[in-house]
N, C-alpha and C. Protein backbone atom coordinates (compact mmCIF):
# COMPACT_ATOMS: atom_id res chain seq x y z
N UNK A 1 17.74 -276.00 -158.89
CA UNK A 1 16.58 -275.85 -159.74
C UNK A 1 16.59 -276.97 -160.78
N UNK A 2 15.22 -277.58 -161.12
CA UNK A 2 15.31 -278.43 -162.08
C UNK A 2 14.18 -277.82 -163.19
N UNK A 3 14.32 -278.65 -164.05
CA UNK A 3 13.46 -278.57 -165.11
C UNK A 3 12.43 -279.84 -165.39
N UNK A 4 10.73 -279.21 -165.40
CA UNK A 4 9.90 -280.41 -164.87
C UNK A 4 9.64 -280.69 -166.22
N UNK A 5 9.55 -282.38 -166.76
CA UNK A 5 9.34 -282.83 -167.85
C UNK A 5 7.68 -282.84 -168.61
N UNK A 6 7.05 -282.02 -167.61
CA UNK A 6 6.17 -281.71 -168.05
C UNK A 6 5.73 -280.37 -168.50
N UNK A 7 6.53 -279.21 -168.28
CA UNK A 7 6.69 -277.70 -168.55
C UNK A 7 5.73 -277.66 -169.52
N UNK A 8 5.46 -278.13 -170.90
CA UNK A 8 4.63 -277.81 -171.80
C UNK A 8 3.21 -278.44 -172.04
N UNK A 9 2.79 -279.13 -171.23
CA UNK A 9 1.58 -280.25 -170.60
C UNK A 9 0.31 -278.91 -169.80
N UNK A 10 -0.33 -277.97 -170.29
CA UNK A 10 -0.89 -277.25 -169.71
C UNK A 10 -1.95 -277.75 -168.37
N UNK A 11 -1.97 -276.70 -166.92
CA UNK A 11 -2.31 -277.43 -166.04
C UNK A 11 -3.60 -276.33 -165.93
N UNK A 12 -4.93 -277.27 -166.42
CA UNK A 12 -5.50 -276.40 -166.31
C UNK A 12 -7.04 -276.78 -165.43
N UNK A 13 -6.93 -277.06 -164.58
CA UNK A 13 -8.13 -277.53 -163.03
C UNK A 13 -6.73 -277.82 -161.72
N UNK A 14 -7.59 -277.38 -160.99
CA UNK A 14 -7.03 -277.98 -159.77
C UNK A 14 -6.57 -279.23 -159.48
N UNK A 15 -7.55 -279.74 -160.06
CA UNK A 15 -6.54 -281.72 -159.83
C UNK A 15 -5.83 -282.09 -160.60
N UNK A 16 -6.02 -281.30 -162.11
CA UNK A 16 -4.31 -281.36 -162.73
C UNK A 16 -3.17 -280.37 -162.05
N UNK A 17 -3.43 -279.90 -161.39
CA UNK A 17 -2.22 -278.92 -160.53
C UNK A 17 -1.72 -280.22 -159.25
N UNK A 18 -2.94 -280.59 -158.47
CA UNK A 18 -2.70 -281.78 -157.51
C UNK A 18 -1.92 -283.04 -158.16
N UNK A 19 -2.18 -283.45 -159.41
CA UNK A 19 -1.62 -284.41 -160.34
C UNK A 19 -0.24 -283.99 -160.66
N UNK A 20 0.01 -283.01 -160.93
CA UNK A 20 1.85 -282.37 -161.44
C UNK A 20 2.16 -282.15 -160.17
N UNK A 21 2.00 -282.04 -159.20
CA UNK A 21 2.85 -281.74 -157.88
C UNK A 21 3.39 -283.84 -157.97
N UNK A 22 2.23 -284.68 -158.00
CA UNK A 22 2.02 -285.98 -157.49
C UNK A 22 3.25 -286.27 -158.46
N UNK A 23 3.45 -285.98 -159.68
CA UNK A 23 4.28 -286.53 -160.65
C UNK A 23 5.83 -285.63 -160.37
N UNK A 24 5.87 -284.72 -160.14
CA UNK A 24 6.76 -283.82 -159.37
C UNK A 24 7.81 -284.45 -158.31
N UNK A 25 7.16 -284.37 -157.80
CA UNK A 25 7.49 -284.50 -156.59
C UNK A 25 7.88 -286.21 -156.09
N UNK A 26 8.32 -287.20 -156.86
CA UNK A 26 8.15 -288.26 -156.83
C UNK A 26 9.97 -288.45 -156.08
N UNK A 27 9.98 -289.17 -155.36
CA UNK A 27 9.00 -290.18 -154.48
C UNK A 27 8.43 -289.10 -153.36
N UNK A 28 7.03 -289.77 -153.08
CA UNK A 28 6.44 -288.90 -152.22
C UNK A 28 6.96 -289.16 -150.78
N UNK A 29 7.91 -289.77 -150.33
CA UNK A 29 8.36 -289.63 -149.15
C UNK A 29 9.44 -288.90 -148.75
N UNK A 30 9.14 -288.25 -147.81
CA UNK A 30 10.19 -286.99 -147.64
C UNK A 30 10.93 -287.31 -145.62
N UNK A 31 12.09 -286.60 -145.90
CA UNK A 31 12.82 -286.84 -144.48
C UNK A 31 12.88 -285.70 -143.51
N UNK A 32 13.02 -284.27 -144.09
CA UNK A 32 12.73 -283.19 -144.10
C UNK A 32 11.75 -282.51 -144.26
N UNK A 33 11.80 -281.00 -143.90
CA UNK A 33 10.77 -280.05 -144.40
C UNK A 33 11.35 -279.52 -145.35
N UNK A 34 10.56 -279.28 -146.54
CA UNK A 34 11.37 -278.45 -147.15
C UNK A 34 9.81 -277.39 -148.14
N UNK A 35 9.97 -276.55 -149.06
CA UNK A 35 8.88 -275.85 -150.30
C UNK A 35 9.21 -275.98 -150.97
N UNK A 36 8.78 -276.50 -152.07
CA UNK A 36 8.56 -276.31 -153.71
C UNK A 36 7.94 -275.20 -154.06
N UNK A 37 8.15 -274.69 -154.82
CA UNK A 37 8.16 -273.34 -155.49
C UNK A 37 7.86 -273.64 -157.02
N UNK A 38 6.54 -273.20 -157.78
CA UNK A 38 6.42 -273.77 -159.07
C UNK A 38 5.86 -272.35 -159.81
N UNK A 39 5.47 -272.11 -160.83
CA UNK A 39 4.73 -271.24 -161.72
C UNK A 39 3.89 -271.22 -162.56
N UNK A 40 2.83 -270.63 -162.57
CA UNK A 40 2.09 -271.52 -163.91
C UNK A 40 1.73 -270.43 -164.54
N UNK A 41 1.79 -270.16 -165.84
CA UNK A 41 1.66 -268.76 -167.00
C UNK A 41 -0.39 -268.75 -167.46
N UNK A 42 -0.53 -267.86 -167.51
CA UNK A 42 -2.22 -267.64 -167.95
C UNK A 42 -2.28 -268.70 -168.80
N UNK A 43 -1.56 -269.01 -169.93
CA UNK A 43 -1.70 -270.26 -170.88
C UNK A 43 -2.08 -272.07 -170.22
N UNK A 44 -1.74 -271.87 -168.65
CA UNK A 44 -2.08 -272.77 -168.59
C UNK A 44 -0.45 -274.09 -168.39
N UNK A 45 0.53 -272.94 -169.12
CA UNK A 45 1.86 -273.99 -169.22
C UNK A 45 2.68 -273.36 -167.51
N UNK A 46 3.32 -274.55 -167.04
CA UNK A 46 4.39 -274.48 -165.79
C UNK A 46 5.48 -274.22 -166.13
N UNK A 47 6.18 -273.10 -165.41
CA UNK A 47 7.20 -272.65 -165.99
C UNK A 47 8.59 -273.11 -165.87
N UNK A 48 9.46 -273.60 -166.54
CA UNK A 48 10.55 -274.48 -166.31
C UNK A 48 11.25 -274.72 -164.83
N UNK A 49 11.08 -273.13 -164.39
CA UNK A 49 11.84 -273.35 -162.63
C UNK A 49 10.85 -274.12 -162.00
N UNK A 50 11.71 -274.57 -160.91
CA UNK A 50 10.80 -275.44 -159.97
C UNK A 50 12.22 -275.22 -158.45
N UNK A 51 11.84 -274.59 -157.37
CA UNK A 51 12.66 -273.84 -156.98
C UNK A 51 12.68 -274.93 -155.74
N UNK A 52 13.23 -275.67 -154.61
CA UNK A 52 12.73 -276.19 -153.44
C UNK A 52 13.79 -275.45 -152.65
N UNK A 53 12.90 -275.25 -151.78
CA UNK A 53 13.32 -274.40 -150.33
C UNK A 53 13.54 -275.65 -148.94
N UNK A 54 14.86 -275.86 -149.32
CA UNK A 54 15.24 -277.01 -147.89
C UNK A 54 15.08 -276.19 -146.22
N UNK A 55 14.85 -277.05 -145.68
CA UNK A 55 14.95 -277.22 -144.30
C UNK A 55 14.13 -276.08 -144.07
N UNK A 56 13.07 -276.02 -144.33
CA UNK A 56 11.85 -275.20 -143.63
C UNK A 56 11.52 -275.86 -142.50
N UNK A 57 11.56 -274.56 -141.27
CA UNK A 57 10.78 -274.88 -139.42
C UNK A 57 9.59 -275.43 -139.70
N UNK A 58 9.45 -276.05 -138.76
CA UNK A 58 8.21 -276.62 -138.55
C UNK A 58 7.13 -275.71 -138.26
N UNK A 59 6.86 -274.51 -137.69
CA UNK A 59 6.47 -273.14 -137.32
C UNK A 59 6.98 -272.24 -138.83
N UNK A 60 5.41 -271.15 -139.02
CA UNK A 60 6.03 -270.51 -139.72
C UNK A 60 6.82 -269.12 -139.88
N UNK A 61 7.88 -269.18 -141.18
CA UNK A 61 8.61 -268.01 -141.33
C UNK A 61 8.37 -266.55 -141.60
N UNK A 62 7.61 -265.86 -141.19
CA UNK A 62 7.65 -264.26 -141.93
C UNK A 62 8.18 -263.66 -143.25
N UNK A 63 9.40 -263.97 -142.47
CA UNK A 63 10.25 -263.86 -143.82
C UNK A 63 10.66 -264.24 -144.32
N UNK A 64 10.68 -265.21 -144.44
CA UNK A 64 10.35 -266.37 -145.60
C UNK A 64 9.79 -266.11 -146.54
N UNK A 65 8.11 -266.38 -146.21
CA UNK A 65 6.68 -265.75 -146.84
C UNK A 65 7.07 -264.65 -147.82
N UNK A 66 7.79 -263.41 -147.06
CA UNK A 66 7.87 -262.40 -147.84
C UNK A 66 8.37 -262.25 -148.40
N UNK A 67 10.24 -263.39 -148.45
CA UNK A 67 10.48 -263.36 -149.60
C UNK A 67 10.58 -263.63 -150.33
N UNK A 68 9.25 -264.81 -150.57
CA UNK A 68 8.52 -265.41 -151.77
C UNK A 68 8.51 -264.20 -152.61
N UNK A 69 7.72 -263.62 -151.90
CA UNK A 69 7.42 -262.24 -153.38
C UNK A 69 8.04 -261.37 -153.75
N UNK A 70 9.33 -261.69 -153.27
CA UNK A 70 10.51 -260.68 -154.94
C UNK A 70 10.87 -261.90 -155.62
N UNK A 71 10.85 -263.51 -155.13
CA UNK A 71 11.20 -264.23 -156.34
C UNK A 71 10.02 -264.19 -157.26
N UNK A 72 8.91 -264.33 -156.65
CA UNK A 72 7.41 -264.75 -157.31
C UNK A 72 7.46 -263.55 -158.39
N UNK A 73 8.05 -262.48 -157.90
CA UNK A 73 8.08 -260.73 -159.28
C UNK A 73 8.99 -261.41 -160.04
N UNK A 74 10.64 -261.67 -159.73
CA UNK A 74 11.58 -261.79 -160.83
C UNK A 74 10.79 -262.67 -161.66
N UNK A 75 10.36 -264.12 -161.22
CA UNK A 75 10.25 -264.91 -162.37
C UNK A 75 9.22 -264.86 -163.26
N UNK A 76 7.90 -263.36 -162.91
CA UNK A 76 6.73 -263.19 -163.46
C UNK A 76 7.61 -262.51 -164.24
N UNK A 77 8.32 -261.77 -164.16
CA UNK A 77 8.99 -260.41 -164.79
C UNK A 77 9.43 -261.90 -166.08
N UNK A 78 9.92 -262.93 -165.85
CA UNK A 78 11.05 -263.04 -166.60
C UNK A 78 9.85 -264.35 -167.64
N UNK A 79 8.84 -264.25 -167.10
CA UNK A 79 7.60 -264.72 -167.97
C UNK A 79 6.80 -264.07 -168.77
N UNK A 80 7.08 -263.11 -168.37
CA UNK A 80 6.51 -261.45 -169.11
C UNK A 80 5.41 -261.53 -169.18
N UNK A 81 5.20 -261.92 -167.68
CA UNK A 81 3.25 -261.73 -167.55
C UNK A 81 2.92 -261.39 -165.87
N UNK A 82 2.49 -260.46 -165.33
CA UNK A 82 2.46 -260.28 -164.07
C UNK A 82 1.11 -261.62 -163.60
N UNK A 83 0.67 -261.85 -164.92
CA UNK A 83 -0.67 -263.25 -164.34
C UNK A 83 -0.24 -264.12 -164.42
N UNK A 84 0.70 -264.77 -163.00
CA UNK A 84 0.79 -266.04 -163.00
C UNK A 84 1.07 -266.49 -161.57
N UNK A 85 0.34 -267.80 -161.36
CA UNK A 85 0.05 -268.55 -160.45
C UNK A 85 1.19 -269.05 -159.91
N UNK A 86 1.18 -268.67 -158.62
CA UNK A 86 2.41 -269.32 -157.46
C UNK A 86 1.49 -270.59 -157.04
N UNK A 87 2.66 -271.31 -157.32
CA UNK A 87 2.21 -272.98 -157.00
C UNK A 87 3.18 -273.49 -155.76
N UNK A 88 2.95 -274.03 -155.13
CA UNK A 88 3.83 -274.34 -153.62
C UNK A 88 3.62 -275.47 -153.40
N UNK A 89 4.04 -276.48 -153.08
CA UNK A 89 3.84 -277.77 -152.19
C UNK A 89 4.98 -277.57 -151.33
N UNK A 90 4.25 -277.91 -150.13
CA UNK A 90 5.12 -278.36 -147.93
C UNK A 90 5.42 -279.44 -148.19
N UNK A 91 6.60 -280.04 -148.30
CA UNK A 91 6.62 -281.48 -147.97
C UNK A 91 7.47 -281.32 -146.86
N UNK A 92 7.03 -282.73 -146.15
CA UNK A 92 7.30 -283.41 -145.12
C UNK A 92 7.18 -284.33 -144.98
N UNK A 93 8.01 -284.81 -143.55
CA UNK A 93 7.84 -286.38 -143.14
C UNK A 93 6.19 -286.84 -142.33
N UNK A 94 6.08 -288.05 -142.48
CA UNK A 94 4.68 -288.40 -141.24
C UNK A 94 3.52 -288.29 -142.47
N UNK A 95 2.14 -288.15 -142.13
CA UNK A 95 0.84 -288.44 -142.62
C UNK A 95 0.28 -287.51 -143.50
N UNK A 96 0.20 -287.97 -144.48
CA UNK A 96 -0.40 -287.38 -145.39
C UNK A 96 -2.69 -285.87 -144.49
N UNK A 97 -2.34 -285.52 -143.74
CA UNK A 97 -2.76 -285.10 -142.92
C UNK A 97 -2.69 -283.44 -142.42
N UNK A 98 -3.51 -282.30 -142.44
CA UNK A 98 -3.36 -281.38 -142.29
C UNK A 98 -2.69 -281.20 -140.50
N UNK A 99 -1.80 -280.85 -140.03
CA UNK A 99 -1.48 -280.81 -139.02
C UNK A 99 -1.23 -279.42 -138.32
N UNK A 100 -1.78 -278.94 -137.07
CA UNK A 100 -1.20 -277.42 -136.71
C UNK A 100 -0.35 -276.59 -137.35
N UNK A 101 0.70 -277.34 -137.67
CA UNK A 101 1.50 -276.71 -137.94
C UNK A 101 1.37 -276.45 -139.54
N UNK A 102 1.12 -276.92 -140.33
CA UNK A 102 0.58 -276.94 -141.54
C UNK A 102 -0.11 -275.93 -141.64
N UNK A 103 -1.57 -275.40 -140.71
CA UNK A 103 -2.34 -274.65 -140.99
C UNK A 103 -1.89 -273.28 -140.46
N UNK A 104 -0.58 -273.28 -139.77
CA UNK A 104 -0.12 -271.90 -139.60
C UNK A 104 0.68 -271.79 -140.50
N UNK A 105 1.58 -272.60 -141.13
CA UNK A 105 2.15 -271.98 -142.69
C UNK A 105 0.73 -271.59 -143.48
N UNK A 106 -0.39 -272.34 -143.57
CA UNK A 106 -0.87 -271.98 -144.61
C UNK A 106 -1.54 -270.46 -144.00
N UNK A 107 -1.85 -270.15 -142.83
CA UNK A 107 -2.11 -268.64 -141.87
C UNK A 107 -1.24 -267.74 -142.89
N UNK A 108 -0.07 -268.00 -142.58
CA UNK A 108 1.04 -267.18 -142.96
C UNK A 108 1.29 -266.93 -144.25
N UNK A 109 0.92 -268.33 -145.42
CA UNK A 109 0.85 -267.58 -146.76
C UNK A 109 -0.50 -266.76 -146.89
N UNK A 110 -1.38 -266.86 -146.45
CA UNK A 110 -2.59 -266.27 -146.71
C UNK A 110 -2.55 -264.77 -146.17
N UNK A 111 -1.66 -264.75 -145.11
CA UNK A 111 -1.57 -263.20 -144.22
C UNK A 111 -0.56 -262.45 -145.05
N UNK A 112 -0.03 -262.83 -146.21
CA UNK A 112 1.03 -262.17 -147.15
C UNK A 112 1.05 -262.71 -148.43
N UNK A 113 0.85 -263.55 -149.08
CA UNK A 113 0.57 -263.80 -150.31
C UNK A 113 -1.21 -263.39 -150.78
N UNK A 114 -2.29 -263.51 -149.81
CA UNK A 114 -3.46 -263.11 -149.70
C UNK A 114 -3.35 -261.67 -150.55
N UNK A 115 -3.31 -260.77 -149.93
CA UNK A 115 -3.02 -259.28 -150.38
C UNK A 115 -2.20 -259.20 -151.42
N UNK A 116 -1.17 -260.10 -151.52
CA UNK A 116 -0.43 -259.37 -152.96
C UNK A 116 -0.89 -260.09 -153.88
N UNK A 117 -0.75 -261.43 -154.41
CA UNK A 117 -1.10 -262.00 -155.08
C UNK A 117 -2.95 -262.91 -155.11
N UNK A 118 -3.19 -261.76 -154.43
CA UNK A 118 -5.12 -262.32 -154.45
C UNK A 118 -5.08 -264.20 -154.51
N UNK A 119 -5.80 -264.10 -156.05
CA UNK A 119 -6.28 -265.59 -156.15
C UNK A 119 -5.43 -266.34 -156.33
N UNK A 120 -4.14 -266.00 -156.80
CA UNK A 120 -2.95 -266.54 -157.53
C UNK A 120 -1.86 -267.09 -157.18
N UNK A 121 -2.03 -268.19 -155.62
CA UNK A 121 -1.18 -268.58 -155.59
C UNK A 121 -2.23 -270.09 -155.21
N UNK A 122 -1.37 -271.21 -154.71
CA UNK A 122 -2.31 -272.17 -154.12
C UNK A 122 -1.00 -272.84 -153.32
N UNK A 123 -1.66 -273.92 -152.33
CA UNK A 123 -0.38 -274.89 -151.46
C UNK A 123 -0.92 -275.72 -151.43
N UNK A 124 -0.15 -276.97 -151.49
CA UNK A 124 -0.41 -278.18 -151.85
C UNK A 124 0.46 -279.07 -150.56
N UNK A 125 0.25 -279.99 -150.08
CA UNK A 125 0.94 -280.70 -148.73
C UNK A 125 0.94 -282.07 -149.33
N UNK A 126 2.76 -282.37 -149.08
CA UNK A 126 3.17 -283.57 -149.76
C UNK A 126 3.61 -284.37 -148.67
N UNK A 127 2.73 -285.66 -148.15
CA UNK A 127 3.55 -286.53 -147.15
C UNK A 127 2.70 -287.50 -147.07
N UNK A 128 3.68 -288.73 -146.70
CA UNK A 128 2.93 -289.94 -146.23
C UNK A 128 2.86 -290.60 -147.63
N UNK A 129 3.12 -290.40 -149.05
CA UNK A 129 3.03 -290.78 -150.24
C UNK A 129 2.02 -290.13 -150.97
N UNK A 130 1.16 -289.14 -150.46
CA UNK A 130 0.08 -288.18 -151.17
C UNK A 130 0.91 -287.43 -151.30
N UNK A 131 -0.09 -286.34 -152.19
CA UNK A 131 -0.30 -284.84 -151.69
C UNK A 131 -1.70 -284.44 -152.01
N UNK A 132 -1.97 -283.39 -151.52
CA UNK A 132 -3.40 -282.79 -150.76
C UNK A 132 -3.50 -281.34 -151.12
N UNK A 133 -3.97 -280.73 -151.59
CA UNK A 133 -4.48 -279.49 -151.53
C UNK A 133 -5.17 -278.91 -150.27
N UNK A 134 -4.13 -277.89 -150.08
CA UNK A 134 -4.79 -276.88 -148.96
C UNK A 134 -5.26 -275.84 -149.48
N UNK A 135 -4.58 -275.28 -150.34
CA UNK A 135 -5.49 -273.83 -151.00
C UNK A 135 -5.65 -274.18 -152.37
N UNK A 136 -6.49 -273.87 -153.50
CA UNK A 136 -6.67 -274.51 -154.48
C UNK A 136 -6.79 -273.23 -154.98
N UNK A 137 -6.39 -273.47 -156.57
CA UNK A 137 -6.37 -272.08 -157.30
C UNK A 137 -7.56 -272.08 -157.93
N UNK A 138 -8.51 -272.52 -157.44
CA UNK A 138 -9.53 -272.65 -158.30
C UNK A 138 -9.80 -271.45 -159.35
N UNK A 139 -10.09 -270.16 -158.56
CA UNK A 139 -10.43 -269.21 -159.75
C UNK A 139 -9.19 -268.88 -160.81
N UNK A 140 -8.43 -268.49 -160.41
CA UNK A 140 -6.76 -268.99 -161.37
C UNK A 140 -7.28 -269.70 -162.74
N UNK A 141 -7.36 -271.09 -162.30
CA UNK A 141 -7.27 -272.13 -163.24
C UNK A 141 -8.43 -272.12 -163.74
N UNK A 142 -9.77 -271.63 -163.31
CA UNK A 142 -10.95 -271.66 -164.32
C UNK A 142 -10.65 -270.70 -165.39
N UNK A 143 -10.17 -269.63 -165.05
CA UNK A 143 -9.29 -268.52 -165.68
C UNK A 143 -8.91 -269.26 -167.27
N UNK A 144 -7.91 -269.98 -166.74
CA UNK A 144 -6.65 -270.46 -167.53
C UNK A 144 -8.07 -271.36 -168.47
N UNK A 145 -8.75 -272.60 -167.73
CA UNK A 145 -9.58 -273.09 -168.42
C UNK A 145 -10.11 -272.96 -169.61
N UNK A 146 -10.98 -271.46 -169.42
CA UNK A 146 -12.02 -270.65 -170.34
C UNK A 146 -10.86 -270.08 -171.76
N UNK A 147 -9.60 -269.86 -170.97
CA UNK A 147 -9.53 -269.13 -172.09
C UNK A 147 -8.72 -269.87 -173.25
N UNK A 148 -8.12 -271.10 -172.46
CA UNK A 148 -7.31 -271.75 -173.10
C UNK A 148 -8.83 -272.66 -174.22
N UNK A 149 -9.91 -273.11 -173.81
CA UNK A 149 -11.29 -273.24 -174.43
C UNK A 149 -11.27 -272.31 -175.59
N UNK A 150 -11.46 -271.03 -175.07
CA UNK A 150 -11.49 -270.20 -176.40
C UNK A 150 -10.75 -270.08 -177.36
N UNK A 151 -9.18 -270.72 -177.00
CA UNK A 151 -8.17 -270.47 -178.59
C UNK A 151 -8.53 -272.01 -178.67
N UNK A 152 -8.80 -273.00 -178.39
CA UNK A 152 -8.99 -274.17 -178.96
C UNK A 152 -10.32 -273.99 -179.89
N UNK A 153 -10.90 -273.33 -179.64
CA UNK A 153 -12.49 -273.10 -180.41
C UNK A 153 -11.79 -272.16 -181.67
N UNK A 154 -10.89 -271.56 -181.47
CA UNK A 154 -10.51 -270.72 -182.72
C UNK A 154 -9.85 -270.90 -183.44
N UNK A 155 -9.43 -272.11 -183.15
CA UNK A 155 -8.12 -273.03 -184.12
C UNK A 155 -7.28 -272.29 -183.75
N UNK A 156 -5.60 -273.04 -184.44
CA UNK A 156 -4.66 -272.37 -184.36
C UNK A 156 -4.46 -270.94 -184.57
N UNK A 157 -3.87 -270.59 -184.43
CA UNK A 157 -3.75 -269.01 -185.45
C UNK A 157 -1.96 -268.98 -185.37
């Protein structure tokens, strides 16, 4: 686990989520499969873990997927907010490019992260020197947007 130097840099649109994976995740060339595992709190801030899951199949895991979501609970638990955004980037080797196999991991988070965590997660695909959004948190982060808008309109407190 590392700690991302941007943790307190609030990510609040989708292409600042696509932008912190890009700065993340540097260098964007990868040899392996592997997941990144990230968090982002209603405020808008990423939460210090940043978890990567080496040597992910090329085909996806079941259980794997599922047991995203007792880490995705501990570390909400340990954010003390059940509202917060599972952030993921696939990296891999080869083209920055949605590929079969890509779209059955993303099958597979959607057939189990879908139901538990609704709007609140997104995946992001890192290769070839990009990364790309496959699921976008859009409603999440308009979320985070509006409200982080509204304490800026209210001054500090």
């Amino acid at each position: 686990m590392t700690t991302p130097l941007l943790a307190d840099v609030p990510v609040r649109s989708p292409l600042a989520l696509t932008r912190r994976w890009a700065s993340l995740l540097q260098p964007l060339v990868f040899d392996t499969r592997s997941l990144r595992l990230s968090w982002v709190g209603p405020d808008g801030r990423q939460s210090p873990v940043l978890i990567p899951v080496d040597d992910v199949p090329a085909r996806p895991d079941l259980r794997l997927v599922s047991g995203l979501l007792g880490v995705h609970d501990e570390v909400a638990a340990s954010l003390g907010s059940n509202d917060v955004l599972l952030a993921m980037a696939l990296c891999r080797p080869g083209e920055p490019v949605e590929t079969e196999d890509d779209t059955d991991w993303l099958c597979a988070f959607d057939e189990v992260l879908g139901v538990e965590l609704d709007q609140a997660w997104s995946l992001h695909l890192a290769a070839g020197g990009r990364v790309e959004p496959l699921v976008e948190a859009q409603y999440f982060l308009g979320e985070v947007a509006r409200s982080t808008a509204r304490r800026d309109e209210d001054g500090p407190r």
